[in-house]
N, C-alpha and C. Protein backbone atom coordinates (compact mmCIF):
# COMPACT_ATOMS: atom_id res chain seq x y z
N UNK A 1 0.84 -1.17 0.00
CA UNK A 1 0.00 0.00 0.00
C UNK A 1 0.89 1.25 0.00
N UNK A 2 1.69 1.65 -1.27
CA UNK A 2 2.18 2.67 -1.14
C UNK A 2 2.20 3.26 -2.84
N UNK A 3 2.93 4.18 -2.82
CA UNK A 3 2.56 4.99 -3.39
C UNK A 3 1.41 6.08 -3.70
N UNK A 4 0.24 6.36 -5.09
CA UNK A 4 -0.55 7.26 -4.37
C UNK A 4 -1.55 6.99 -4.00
N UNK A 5 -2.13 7.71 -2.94
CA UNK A 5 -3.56 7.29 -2.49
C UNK A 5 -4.16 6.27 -2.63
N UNK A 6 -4.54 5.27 -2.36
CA UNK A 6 -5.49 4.27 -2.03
C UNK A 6 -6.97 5.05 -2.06
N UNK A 7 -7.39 5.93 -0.89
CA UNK A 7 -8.33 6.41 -0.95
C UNK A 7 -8.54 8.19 -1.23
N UNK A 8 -9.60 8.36 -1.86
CA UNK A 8 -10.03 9.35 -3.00
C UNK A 8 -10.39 10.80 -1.77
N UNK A 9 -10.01 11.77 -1.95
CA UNK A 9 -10.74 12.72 -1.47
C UNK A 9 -12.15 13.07 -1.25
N UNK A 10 -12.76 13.26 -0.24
CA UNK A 10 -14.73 12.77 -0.24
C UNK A 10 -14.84 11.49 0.09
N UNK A 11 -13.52 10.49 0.30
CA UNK A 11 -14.51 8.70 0.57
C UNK A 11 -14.96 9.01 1.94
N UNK A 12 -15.88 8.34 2.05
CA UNK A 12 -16.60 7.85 3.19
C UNK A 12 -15.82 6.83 3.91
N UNK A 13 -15.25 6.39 5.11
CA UNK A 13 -14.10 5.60 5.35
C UNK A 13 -14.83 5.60 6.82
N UNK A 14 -14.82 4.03 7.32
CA UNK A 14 -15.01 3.94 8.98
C UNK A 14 -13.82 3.50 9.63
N UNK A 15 -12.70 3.78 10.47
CA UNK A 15 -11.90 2.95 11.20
C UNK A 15 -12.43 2.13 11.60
N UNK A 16 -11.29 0.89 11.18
CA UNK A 16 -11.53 -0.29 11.91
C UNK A 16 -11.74 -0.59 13.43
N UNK A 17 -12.78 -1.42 13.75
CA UNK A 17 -13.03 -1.32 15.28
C UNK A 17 -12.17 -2.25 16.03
N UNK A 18 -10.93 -1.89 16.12
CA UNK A 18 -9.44 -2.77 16.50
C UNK A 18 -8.90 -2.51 17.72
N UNK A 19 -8.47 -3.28 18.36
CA UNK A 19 -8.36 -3.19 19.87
C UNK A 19 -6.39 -4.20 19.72
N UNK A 20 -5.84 -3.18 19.19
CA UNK A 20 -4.52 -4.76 19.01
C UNK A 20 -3.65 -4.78 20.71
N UNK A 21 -3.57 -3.44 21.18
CA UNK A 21 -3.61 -3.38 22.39
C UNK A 21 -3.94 -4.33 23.34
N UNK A 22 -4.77 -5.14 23.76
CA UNK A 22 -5.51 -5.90 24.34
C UNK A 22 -4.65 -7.13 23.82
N UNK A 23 -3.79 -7.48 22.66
CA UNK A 23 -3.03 -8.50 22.68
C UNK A 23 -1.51 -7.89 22.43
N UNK A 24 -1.15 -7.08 23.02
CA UNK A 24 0.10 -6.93 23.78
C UNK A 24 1.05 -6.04 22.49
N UNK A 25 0.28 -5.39 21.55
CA UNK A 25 0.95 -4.11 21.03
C UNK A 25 0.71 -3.08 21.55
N UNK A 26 2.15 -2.29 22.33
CA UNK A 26 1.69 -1.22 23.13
C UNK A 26 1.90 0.08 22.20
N UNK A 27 2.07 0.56 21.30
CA UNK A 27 2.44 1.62 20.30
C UNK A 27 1.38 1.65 19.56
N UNK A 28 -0.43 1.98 19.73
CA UNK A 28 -0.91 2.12 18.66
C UNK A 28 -1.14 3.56 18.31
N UNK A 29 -0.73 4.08 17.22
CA UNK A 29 -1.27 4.99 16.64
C UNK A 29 -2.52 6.00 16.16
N UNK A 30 -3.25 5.25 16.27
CA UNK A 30 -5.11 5.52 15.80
C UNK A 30 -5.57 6.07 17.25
N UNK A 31 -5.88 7.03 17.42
CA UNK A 31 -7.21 7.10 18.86
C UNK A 31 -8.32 6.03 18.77
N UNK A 32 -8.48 5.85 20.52
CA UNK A 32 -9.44 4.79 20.57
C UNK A 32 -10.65 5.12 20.53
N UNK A 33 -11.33 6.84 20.36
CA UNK A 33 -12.27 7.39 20.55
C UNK A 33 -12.91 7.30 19.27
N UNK A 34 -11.85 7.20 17.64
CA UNK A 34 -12.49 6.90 16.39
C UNK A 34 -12.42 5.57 16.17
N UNK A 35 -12.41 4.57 16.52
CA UNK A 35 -12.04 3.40 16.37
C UNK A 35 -13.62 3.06 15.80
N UNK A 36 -14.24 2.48 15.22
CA UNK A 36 -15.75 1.89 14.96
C UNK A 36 -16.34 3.08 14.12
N UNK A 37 -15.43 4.20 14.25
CA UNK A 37 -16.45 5.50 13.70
C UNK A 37 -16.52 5.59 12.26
N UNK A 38 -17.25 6.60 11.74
CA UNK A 38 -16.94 6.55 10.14
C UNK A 38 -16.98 8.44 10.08
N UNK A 39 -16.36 8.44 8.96
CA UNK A 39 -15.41 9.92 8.93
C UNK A 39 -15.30 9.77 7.30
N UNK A 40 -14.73 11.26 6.95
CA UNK A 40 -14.79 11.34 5.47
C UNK A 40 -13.10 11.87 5.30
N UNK A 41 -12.85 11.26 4.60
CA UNK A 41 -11.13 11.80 4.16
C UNK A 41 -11.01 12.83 3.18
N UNK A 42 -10.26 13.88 3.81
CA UNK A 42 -10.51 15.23 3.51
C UNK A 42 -8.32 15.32 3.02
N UNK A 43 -7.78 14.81 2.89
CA UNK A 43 -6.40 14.90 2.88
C UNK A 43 -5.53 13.44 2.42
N UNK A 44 -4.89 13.17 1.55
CA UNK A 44 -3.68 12.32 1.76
C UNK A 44 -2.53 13.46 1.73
N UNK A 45 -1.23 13.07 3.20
CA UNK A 45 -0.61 13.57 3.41
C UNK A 45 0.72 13.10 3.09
N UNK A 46 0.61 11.62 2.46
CA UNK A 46 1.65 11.31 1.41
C UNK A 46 1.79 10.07 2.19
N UNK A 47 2.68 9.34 1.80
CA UNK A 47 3.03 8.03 2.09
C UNK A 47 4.45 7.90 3.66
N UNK A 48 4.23 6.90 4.45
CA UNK A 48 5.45 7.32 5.40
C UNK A 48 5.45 6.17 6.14
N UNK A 49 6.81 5.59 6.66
CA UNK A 49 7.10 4.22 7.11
C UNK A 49 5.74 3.88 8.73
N UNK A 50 5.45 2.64 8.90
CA UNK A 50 4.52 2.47 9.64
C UNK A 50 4.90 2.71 11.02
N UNK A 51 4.46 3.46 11.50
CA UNK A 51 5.04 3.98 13.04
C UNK A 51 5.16 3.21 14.30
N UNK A 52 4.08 2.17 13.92
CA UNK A 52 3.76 1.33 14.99
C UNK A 52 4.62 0.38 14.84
N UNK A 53 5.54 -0.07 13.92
CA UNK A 53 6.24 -0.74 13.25
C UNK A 53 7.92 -0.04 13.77
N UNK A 54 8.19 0.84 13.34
CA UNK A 54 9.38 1.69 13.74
C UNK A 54 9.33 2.16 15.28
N UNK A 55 8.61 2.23 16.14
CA UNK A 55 8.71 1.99 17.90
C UNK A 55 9.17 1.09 18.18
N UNK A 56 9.97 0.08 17.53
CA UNK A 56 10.32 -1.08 18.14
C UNK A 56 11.60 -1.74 16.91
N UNK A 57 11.76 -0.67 16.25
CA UNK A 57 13.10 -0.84 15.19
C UNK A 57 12.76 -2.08 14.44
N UNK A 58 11.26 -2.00 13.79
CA UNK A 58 11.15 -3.43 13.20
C UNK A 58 11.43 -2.78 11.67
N UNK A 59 11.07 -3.53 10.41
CA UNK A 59 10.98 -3.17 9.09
C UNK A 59 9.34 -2.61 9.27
N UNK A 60 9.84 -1.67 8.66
CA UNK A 60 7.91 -1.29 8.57
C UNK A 60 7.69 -0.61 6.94
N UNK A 61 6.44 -1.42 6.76
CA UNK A 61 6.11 -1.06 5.62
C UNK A 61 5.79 0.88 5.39
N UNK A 62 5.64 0.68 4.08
CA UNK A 62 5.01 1.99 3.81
C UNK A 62 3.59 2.32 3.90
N UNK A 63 3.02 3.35 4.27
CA UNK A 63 1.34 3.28 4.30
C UNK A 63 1.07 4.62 3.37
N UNK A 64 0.20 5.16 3.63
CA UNK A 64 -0.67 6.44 2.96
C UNK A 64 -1.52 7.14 4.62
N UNK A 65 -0.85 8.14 4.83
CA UNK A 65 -1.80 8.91 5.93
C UNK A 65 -2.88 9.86 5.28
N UNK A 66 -3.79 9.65 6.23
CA UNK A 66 -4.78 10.62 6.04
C UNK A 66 -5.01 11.78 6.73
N UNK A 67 -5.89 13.27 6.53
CA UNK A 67 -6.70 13.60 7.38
C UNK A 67 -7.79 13.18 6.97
N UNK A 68 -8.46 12.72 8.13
CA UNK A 68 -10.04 12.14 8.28
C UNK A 68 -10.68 12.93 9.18
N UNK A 69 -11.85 13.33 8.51
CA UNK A 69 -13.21 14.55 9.25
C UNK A 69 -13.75 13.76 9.57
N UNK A 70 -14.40 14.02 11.13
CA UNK A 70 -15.44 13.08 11.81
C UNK A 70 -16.38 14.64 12.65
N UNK A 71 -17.76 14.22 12.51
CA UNK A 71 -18.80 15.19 13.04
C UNK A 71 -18.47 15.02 14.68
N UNK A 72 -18.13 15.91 15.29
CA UNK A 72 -17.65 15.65 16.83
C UNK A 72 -18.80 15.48 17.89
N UNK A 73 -20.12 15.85 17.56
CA UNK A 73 -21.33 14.83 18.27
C UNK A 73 -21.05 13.26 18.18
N UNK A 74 -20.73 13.00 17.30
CA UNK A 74 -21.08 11.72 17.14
C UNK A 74 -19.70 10.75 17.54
N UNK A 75 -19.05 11.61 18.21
CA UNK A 75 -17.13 10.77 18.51
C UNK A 75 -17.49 10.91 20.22
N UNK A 76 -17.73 12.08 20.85
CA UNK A 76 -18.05 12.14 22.46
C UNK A 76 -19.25 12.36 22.58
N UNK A 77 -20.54 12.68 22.13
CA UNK A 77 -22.17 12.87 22.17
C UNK A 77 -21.71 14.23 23.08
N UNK A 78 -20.95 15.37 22.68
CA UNK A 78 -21.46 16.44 23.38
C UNK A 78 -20.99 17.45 21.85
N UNK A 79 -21.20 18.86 21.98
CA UNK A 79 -21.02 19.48 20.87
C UNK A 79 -21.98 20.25 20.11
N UNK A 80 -22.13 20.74 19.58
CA UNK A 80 -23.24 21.41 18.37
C UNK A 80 -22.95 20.77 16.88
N UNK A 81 -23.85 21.12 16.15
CA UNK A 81 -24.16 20.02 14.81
C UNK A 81 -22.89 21.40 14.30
N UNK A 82 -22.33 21.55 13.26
CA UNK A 82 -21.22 21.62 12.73
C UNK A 82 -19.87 21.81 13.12
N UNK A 83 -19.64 21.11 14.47
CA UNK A 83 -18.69 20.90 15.05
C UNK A 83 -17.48 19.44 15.03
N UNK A 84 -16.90 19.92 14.33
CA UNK A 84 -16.24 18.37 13.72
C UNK A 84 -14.15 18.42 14.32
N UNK A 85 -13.77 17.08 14.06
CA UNK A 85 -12.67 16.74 14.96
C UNK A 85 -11.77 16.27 13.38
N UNK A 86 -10.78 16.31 13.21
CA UNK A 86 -9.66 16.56 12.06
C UNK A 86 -8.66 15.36 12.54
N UNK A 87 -8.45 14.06 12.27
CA UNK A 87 -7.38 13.07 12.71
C UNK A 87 -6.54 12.72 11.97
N UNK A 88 -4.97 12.53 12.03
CA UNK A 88 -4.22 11.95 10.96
C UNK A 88 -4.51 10.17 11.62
N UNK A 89 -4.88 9.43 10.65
CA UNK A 89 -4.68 8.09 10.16
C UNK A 89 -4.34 7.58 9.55
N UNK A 90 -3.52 6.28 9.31
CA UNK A 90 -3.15 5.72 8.21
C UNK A 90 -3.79 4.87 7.82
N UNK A 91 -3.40 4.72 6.46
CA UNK A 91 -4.47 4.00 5.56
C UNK A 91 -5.16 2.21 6.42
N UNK A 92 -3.68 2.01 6.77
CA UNK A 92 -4.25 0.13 7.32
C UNK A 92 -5.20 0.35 8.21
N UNK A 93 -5.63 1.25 8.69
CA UNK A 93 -6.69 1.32 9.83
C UNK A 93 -8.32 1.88 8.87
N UNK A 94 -8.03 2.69 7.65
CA UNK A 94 -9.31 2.70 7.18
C UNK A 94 -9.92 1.72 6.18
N UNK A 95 -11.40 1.62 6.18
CA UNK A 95 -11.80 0.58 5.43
C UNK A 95 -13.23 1.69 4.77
N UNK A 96 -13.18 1.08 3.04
CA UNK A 96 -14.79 2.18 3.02
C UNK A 96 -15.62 1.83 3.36
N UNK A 97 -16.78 3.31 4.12
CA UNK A 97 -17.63 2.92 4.24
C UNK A 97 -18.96 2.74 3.57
């Protein structure tokens, strides 16, 4: 998964609802607050070695980061309706929605 974009400016994209934590990777990258959510990708910020991968001096592949828009009611249920939250993610964590 490298080079350009995988996903299109405007996709509809939900993070995966992944918990790798819970089996003994302590370096995850993604917030656990978007994890299950779905968000629209507003940015590829280019391609860059996997971070969670390089905390521990392994080989890490290449990915594609995003910014991903998520409506911020719907990440903590507090907020006003055009109030939204801006996340960098990488691509292995989004799936479309």
């Amino acid at each position: 998964m490298s080079g350009s974009p995988q996903l299109a400016v405007g996709s509809r994209v939900r993070v995966r609802d992944d918990w790798p934590e819970t089996r003994g990777r302590v370096h995850i990258r993604t917030p656990h607050y978007v994890r299950g959510r779905t968000g629209t990708v507003v940015r590829c910020l280019g391609d860059f070695p996997d971070p969670e991968q390089l905390a521990f001096a392994r080989p890490a592949r290449i990915l594609p980061l995003y910014h991903v828009l998520f409506e911020q009611p719907q990440i903590w249920l507090e907020g006003c309706a055009g109030d939204q939250l801006l996340v960098e993610i990488y691509g292995s964590w989004l799936e479309p929605s």
